[in-house]
Protein backbone atom coordinates (compact mmCIF):
# COMPACT_ATOMS: atom_id res chain seq x y z
CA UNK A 1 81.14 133.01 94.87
CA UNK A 2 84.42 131.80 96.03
CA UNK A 3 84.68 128.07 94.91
CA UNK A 4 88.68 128.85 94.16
CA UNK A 5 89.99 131.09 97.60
CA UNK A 6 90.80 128.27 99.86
CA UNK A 7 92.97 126.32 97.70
CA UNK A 8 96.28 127.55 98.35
CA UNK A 9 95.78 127.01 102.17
CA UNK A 10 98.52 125.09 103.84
CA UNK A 11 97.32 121.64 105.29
CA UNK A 12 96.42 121.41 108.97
CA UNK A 13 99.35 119.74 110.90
CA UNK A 14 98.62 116.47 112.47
CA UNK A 15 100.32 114.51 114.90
CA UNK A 16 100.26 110.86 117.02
CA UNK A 17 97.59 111.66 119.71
CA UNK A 18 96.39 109.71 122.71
CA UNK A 19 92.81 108.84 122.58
CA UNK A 20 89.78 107.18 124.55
CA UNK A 21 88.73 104.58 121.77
CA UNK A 22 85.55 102.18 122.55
CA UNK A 23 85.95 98.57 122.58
CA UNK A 24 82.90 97.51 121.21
CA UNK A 25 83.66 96.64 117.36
CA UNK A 26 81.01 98.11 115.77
CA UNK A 27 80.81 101.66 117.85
CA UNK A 28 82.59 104.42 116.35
CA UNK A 29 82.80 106.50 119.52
CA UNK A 30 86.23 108.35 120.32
CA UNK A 31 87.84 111.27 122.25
CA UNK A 32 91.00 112.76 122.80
CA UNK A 33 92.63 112.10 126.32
CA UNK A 34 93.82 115.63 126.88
CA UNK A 35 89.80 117.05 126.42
CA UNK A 36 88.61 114.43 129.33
CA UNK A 37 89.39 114.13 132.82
CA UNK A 38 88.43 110.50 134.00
CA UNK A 39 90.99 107.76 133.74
CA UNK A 40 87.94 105.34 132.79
CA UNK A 41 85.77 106.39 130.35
CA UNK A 42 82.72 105.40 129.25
CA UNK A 43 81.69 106.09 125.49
CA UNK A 44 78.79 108.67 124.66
CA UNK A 45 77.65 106.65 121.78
CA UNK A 46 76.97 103.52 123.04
CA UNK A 47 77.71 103.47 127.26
CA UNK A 48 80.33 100.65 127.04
CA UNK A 49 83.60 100.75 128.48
CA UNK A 50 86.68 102.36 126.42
CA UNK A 51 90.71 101.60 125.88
CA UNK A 52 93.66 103.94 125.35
CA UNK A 53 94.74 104.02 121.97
CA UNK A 54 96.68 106.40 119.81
CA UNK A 55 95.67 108.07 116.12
CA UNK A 56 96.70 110.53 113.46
CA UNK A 57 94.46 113.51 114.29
CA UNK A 58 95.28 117.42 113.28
CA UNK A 59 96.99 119.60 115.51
CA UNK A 60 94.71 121.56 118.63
CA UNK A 61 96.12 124.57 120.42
CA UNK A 62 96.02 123.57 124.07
CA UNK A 63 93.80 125.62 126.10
CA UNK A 64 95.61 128.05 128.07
CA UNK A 65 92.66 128.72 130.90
CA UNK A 66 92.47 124.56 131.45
CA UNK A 67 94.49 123.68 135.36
């Protein structure tokens, strides 16, 4: 068993990202804005309508095969 081998990992960086967030109060749903490519979104929780927004995510490596 290895309970003890990941405990001197580093922690993942994180950073201020720009995000899809939905507007209804109660929904959950959220995506980055890099990983989707309409300017409206709707969420894929609930259907309604989301807003731009910003949060304190970790760190992706941008995808070098994306145009």
């Amino acid at each position: 068993m290895y309970y003890y081998g990941k405990r001197n990992q580093e922690p993942l960086a994180q950073e201020q990202t720009e995000v899809w967030e939905c507007t209804v109060e109660d929904c959950k749903g959220w995506m980055r804005k890099d990983c989707s490519y309409d300017n409206h979104q709707k969420c894929p929780l609930c259907g309604n309508y989301m807003k731009a927004g910003e949060r304190l995510i970790n760190k992706i490596p941008l995808n070098p095969h994306r145009r």
